[in-house]
Protein backbone atom coordinates (compact mmCIF):
# COMPACT_ATOMS: atom_id res chain seq x y z
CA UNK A 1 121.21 95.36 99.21
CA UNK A 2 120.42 96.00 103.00
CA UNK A 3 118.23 99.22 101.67
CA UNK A 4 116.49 96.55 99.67
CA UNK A 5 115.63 94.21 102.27
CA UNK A 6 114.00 96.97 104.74
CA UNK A 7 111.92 97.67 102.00
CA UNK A 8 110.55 94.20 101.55
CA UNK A 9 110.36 93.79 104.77
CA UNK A 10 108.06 96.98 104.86
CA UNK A 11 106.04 96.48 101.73
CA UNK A 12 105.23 92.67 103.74
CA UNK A 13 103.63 94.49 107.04
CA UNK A 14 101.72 96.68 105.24
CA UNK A 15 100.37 93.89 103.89
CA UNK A 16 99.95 91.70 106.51
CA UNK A 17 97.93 94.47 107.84
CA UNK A 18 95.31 93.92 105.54
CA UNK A 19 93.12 91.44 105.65
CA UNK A 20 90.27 90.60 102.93
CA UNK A 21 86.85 89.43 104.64
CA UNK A 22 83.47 88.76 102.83
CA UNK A 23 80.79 90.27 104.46
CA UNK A 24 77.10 90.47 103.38
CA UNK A 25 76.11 93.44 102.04
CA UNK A 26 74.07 95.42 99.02
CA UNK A 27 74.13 97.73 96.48
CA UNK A 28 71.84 100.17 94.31
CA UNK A 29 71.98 100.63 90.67
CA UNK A 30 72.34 103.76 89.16
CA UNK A 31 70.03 103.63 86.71
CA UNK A 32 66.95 101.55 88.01
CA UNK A 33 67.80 102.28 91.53
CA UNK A 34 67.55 98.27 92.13
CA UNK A 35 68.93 96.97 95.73
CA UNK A 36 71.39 93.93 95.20
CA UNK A 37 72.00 91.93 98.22
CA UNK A 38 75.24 90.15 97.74
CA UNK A 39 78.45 89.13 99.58
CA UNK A 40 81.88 92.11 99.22
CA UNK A 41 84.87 90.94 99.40
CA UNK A 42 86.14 93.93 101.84
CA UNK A 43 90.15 94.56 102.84
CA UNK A 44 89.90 94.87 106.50
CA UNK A 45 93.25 97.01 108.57
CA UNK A 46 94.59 95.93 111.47
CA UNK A 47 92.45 98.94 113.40
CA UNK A 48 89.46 96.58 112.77
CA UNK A 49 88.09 98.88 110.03
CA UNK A 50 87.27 98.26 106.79
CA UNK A 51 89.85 100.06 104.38
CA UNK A 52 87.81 102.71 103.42
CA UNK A 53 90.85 104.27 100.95
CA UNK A 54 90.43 101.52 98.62
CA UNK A 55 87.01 100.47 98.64
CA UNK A 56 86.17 104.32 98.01
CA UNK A 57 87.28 103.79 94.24
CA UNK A 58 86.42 100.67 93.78
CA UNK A 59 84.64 97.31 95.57
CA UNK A 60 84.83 93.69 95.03
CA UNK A 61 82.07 91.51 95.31
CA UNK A 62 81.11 88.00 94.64
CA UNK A 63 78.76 86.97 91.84
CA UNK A 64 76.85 84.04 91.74
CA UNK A 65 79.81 81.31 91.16
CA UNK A 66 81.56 83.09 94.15
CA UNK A 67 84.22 84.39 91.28
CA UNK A 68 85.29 88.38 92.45
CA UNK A 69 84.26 90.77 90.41
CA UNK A 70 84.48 94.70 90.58
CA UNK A 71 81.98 97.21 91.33
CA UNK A 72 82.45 100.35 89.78
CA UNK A 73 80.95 103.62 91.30
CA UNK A 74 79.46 104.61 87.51
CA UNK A 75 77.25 101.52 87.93
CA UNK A 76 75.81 102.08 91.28
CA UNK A 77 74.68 104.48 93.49
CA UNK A 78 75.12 102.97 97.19
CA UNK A 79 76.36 100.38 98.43
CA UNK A 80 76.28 99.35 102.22
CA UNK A 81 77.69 96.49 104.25
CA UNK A 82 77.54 95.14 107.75
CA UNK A 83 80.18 93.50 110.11
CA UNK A 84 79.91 92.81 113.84
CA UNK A 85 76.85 94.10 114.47
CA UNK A 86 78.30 97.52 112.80
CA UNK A 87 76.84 98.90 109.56
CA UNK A 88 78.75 100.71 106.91
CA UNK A 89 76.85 102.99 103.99
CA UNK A 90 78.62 105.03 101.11
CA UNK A 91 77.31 107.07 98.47
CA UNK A 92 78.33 107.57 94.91
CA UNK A 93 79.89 110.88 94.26
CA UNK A 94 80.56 112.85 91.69
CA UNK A 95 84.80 113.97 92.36
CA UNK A 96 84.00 117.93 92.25
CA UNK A 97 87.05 118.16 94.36
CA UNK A 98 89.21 116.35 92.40
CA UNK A 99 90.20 113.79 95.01
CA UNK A 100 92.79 111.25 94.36
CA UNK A 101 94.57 108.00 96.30
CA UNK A 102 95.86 104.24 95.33
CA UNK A 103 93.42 103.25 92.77
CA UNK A 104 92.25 104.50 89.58
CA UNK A 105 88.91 103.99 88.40
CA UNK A 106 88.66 105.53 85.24
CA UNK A 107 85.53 107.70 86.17
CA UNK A 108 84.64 111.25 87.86
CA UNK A 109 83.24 109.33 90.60
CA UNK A 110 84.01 108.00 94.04
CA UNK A 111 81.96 106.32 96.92
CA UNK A 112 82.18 108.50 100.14
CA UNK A 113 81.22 107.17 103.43
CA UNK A 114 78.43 108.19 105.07
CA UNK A 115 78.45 110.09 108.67
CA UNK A 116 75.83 112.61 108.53
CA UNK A 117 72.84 112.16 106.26
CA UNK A 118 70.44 115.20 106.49
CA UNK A 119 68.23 116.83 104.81
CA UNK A 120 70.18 119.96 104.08
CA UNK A 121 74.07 118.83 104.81
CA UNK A 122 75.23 115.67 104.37
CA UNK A 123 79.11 114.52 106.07
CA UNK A 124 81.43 111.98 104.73
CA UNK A 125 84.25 110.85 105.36
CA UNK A 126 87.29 110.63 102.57
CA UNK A 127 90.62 108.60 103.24
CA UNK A 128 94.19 109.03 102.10
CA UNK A 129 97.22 107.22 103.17
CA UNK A 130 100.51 108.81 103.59
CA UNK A 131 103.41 106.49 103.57
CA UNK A 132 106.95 106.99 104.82
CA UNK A 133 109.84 105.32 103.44
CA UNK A 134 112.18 103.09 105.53
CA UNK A 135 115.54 104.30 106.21
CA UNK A 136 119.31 102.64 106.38
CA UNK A 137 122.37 103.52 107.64
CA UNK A 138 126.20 101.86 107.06
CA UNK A 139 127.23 104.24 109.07
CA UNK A 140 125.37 102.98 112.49
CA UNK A 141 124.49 99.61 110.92
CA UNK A 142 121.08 100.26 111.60
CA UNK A 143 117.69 100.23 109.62
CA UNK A 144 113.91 101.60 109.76
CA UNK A 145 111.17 99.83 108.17
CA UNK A 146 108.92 102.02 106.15
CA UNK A 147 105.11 102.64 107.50
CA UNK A 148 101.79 103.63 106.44
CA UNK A 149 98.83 105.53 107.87
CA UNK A 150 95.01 106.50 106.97
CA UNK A 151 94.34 109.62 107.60
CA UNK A 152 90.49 110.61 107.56
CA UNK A 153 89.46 113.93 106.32
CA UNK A 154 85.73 115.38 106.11
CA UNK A 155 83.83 116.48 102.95
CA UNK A 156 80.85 118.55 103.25
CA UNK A 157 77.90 118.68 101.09
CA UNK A 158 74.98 120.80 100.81
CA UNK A 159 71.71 120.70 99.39
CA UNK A 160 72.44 123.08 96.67
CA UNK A 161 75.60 120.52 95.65
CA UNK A 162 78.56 122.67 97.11
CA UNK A 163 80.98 120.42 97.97
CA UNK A 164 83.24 121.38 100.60
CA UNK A 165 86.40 119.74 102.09
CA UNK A 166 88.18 121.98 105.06
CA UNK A 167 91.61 122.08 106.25
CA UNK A 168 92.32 120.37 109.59
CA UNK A 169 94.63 123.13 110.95
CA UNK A 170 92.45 125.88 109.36
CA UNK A 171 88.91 124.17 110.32
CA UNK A 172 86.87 126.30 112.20
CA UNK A 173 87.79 129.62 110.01
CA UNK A 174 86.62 127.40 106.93
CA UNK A 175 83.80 125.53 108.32
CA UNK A 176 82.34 128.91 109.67
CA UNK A 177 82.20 130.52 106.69
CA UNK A 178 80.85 127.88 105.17
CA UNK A 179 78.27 127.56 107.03
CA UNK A 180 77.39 131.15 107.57
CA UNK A 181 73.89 131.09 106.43
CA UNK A 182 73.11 129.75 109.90
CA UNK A 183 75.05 132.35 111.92
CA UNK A 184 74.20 131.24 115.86
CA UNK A 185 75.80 127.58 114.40
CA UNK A 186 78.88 129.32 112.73
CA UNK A 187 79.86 131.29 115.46
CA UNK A 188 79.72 128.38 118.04
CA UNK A 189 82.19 127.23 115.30
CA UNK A 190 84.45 130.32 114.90
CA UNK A 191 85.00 130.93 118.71
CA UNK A 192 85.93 126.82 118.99
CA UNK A 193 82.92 125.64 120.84
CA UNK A 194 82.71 123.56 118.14
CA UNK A 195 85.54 121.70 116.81
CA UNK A 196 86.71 119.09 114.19
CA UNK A 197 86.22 116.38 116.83
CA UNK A 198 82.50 117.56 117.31
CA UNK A 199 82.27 117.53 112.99
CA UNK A 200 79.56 115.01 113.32
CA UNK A 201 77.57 117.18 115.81
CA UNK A 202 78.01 120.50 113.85
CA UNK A 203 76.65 118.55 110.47
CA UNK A 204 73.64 117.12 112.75
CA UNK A 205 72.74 121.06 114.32
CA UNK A 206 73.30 122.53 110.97
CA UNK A 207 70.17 120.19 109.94
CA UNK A 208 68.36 121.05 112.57
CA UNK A 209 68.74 124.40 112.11
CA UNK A 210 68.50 125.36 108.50
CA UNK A 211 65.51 126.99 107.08
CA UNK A 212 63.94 128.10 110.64
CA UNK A 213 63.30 131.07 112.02
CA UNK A 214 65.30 133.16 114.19
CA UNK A 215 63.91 132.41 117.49
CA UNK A 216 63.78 128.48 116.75
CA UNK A 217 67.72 128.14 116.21
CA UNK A 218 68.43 130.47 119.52
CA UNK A 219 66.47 127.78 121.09
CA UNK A 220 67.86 124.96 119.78
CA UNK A 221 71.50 126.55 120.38
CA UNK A 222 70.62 127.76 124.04
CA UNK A 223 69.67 123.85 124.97
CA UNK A 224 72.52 121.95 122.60
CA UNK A 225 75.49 120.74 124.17
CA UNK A 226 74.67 121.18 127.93
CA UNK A 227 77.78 119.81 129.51
């Protein structure tokens, strides 16, 4: 019984740490490519961020009568919304990587926010949530209520469509090789110039970068990141 209640009590803060907020906002159709302005109905967490784990499978949104409906990522491809002065963009993609979390959409795709958008490597930004159970004890008479987290992880993408989603404890050994057709970028990955807080920065130089000569990238490497 007392197991029961912690977990109530648990499930309840979870979700009183969501709140739902309609902001204004559009979307693009997949097939004509139309832009939609409308209002989403978007879960907010008590971070102040939108909860990017759900809305990456799935987004409501309000039709004309104000009744929710549900945008599907086969439908669309974008959608983008703006709160506080802060704007938001995600792109429909196709689940290469076989990604998975709390909703099912019934389709191989997924919208992926937007970091980087380049023309050769493109970041985003994929959320899971790991949950931990609440605990009792009759022996101490005491109780833990059960939590949950979002933790962010980074997806890569290429111009030639290679999706790529490192490890965070293996990073710069992945992200180096991945990026090895720009070598003076790779190794300031490899030897931890670079790290996975600077993933936004690495994405940005790799577009800068890619498909110049020789002497161009030295350049560009010799005057990044001046501390």
């Amino acid at each position: 019984m007392k197991r029961n209640i912690v977990v109530l009590i648990g499930t309840l803060l979870i979700g009183f740490g969501s709140v739902a907020k309609n902001v204004d906002g559009y979307y693009i159709t997949g097939g004509k490519h139309d832009t939609v302005k409308t209002k989403f109905d978007i879960p907010w967490i008590i971070t102040g961020e939108p909860d990017f784990e759900k809305i990456q499978w799935e987004i409501q949104y309000l039709d004309n009568k104000g009744k929710k409906q549900t945008l599907n990522p086969e439908w669309t491809s974008e959608v983008g919304f703006s709160f506080k002065d802060k704007s938001y963009r995600m792109l429909v993609r196709r689940n290469n990587l076989l990604l998975t979390g709390s909703k099912n959409n019934g389709t191989t795709l997924l919208y992926l926010r937007v970091l980087v958008d380049g023309p050769y490597l493109q970041l985003y930004q994929f959320y899971v949530v790991s949950t931990a159970p609440g605990n009792s004890s009759s022996v101490y008479n005491s109780a833990t209520v059960g939590s949950s987290t979002s933790n962010d992880k980074y997806i890569f993408l290429k111009k030639d469509g290679k999706m790529f989603r490192p490890k965070i404890f293996t990073f710069n050994k992945e992200v180096a090789l991945y990026l090895s057709d720009v070598p003076e970028l790779a190794k300031k990955v490899e030897t931890k110039v670079l790290n996975v807080k600077d993933v936004e920065q690495i994405a940005k130089d790799y577009n800068t970068m890619a498909g110049k000569p020789v002497e161009q990238v030295k350049a560009v490497v010799d005057s990044a990141h001046v501390k």
